[in-house]
N, C-alpha and C. Protein backbone atom coordinates (compact mmCIF):
# COMPACT_ATOMS: atom_id res chain seq x y z
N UNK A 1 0.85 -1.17 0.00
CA UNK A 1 0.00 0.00 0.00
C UNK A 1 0.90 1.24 0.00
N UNK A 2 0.57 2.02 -0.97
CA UNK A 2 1.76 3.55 -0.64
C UNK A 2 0.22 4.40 -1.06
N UNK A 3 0.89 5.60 -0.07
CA UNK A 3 -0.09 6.76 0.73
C UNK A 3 0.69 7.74 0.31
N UNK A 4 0.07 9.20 0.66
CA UNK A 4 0.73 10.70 0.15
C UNK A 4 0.09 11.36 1.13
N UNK A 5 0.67 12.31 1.61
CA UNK A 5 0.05 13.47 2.28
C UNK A 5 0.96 15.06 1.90
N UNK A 6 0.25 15.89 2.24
CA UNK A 6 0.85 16.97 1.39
C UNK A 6 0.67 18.22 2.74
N UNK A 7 1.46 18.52 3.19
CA UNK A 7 1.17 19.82 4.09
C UNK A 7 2.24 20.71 3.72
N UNK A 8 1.62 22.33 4.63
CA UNK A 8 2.83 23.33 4.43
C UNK A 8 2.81 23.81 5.85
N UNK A 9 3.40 24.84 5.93
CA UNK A 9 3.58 25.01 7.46
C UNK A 9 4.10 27.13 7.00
N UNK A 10 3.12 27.64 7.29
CA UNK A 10 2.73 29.16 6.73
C UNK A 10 2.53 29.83 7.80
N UNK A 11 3.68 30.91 8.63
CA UNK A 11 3.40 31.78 9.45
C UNK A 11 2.68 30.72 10.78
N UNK A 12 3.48 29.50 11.02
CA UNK A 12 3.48 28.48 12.17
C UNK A 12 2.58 27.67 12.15
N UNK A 13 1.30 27.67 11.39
CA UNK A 13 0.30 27.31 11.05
C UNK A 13 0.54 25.89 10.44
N UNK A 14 0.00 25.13 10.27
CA UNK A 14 -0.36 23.84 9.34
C UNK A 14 -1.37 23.73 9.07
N UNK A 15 -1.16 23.48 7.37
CA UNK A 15 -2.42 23.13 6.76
C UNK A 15 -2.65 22.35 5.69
N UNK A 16 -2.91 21.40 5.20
CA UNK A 16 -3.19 20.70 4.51
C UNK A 16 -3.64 20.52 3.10
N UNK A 17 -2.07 20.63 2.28
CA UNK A 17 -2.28 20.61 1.13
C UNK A 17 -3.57 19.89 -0.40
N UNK A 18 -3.82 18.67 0.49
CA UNK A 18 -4.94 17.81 -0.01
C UNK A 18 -6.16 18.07 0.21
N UNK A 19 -7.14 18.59 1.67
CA UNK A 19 -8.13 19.07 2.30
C UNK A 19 -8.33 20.39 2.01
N UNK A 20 -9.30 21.18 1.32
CA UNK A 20 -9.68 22.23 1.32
C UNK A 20 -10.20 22.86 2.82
N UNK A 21 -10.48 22.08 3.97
CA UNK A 21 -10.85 22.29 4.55
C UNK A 21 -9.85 21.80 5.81
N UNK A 22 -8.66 21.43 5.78
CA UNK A 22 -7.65 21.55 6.72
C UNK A 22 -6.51 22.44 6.65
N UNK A 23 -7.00 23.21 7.46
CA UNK A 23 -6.54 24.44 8.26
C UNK A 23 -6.36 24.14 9.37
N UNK A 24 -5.18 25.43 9.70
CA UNK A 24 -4.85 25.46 11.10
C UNK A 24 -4.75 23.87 12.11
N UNK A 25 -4.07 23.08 11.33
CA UNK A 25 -3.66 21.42 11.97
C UNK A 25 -2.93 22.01 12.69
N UNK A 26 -3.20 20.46 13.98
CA UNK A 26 -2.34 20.78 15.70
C UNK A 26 -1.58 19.31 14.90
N UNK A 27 -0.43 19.85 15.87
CA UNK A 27 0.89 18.55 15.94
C UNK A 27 0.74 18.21 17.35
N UNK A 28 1.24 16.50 17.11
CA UNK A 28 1.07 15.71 18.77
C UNK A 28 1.92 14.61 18.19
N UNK A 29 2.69 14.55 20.09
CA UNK A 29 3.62 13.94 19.95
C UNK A 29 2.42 11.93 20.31
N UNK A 30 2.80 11.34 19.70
CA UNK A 30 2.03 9.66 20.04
C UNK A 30 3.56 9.30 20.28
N UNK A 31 3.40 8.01 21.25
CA UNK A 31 4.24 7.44 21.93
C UNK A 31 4.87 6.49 20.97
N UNK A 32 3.34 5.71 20.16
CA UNK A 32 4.12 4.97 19.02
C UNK A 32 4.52 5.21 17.86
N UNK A 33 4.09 6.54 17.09
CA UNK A 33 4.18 6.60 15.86
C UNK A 33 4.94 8.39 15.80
N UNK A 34 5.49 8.96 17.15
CA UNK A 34 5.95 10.23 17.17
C UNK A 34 5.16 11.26 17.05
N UNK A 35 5.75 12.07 16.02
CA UNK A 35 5.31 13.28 15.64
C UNK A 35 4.02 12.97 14.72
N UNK A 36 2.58 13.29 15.07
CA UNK A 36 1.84 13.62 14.16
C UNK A 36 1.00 14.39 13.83
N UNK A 37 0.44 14.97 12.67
CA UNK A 37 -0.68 16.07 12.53
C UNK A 37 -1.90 15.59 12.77
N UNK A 38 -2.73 15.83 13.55
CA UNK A 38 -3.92 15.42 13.43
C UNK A 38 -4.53 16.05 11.93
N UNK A 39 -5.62 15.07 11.87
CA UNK A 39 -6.23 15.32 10.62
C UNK A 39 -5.95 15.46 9.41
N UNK A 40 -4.74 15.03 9.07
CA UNK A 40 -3.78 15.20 7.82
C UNK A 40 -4.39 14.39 7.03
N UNK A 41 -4.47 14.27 5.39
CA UNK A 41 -5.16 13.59 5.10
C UNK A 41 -4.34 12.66 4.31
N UNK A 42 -4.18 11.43 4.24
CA UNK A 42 -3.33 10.73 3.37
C UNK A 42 -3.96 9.74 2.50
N UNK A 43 -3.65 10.07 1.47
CA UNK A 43 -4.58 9.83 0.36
C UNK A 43 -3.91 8.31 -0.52
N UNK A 44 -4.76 7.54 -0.34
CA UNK A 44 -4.23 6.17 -1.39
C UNK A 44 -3.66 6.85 -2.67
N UNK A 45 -2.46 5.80 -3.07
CA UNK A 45 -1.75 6.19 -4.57
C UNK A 45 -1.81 4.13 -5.12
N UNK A 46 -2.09 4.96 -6.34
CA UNK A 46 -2.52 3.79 -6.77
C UNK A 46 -1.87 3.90 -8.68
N UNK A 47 -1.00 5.12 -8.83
CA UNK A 47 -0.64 5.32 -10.38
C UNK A 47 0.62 6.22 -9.85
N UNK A 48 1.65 6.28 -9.97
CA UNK A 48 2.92 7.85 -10.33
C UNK A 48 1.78 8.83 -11.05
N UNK A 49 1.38 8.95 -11.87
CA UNK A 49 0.35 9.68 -12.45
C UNK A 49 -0.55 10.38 -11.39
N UNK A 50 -1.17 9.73 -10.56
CA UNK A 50 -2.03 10.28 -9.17
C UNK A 50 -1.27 10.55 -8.42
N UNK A 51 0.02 10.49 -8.09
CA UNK A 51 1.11 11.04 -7.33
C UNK A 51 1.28 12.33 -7.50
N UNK A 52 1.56 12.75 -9.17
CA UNK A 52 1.86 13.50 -9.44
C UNK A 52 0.84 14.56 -9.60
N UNK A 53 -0.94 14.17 -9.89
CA UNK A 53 -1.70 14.97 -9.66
C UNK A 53 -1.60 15.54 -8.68
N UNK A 54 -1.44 14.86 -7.39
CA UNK A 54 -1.84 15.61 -5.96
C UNK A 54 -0.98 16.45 -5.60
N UNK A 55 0.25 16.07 -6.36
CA UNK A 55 1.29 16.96 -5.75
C UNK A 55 1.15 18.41 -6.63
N UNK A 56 0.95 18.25 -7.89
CA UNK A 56 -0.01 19.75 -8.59
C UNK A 56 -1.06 20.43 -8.32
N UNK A 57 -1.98 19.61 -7.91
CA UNK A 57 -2.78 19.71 -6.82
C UNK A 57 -2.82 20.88 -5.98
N UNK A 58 -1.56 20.34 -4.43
CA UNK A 58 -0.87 20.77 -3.65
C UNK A 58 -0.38 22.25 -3.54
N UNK A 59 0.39 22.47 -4.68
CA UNK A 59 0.94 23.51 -5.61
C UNK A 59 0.27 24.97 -5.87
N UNK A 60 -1.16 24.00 -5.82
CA UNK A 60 -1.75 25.38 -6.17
C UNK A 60 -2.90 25.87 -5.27
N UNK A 61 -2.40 25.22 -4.34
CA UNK A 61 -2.74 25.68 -3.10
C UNK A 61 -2.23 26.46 -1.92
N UNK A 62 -0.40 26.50 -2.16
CA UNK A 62 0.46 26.91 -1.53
C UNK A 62 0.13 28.30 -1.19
N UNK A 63 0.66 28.80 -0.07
CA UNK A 63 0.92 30.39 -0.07
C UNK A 63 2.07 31.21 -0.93
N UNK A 64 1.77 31.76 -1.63
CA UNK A 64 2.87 32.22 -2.58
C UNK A 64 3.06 34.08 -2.60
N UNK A 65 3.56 34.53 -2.68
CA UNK A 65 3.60 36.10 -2.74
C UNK A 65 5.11 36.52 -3.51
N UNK A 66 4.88 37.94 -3.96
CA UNK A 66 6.14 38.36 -4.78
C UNK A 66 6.94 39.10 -4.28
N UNK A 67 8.50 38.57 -4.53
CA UNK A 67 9.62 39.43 -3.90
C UNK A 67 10.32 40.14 -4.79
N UNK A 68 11.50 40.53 -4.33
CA UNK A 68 12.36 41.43 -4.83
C UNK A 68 12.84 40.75 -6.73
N UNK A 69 12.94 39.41 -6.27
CA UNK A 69 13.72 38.76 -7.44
C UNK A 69 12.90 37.53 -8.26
N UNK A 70 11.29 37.80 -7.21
CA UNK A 70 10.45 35.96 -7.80
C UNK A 70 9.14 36.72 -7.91
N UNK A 71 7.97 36.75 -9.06
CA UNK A 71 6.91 37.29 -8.45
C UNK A 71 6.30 36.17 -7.90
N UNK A 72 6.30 34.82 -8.12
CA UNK A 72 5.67 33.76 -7.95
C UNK A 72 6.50 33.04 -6.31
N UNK A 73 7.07 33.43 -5.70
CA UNK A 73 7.38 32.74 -4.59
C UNK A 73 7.23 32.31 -3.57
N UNK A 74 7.27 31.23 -3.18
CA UNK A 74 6.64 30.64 -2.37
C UNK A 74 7.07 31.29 -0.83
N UNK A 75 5.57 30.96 0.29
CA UNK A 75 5.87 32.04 1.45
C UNK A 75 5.99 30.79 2.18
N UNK A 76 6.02 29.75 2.44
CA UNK A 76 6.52 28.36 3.06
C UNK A 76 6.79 27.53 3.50
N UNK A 77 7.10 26.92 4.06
CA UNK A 77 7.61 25.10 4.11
C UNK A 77 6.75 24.43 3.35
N UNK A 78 6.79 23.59 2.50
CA UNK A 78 6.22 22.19 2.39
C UNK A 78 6.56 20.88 2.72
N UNK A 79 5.88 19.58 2.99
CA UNK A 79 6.35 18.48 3.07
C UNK A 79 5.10 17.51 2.47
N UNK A 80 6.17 16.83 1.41
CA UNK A 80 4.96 16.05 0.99
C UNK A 80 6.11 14.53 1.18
N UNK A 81 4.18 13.65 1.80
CA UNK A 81 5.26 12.75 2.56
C UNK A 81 4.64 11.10 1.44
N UNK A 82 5.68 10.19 1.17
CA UNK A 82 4.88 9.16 1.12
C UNK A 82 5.13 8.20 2.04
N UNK A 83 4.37 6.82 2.24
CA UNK A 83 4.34 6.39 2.96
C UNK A 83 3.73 5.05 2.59
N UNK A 84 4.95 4.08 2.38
CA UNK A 84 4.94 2.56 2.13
C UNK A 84 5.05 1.58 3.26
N UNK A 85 3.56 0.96 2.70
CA UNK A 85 2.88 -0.46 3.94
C UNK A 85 3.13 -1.47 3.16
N UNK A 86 4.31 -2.56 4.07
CA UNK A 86 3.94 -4.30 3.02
C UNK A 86 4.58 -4.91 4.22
N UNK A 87 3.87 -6.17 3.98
CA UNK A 87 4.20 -7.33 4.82
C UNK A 87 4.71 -8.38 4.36
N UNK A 88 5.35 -9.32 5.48
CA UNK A 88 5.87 -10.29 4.85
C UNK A 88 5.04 -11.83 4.71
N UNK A 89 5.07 -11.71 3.34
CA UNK A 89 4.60 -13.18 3.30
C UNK A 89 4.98 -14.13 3.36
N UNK A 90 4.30 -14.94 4.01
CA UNK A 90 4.83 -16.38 4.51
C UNK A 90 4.86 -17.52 3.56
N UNK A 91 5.81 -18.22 3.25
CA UNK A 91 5.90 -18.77 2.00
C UNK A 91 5.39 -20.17 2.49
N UNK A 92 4.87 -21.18 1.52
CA UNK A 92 4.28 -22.44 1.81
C UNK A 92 5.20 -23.57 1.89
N UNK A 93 4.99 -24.44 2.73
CA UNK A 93 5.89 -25.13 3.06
C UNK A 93 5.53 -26.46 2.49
């Protein structure tokens, strides 16, 4: 199974590149799995092609504003994460 999640982190804030409607995400530390965002959304990948949508997606969702030398520049952090599940199979005896 491989997963995607897409956040930025804008003036301390987190928010969620995939969710139109995740804003302002809290971070918590879990004992087993560390650092996590609540409510982040991680989205099945199932093509490089849908990878690459979400991450365009993502993109154009960013906070962006114009500087001295970029009009298009990004105001920032991003992290786009994936995240590969497999087990081991047990072979027949």
């Amino acid at each position: 199974l491989l997963r995607c999640a897409y956040m930025e982190i804008h003036n301390e804030v987190i928010n969620d590149l995939l969710a139109p409607d995740g804003v302002n995400l809290k971070l918590f530390e879990d004992p087993v799995q560390g650092l996590v965002v609540a409510d982040l959304r991680d989205e099945p990948l199932f093509s490089p092609e849908q990878a690459m949508s979400l991450l365009q997606y993502g993109v154009t969702r960013m906070h962006t504003g114009a500087t001295a030398s970029n009009r298009h520049s990004s105001r920032s952090h991003t992290l786009f994460r994936l995240t590969v599940e497999s087990k081991r199979v047990q072979e027949e005896e």
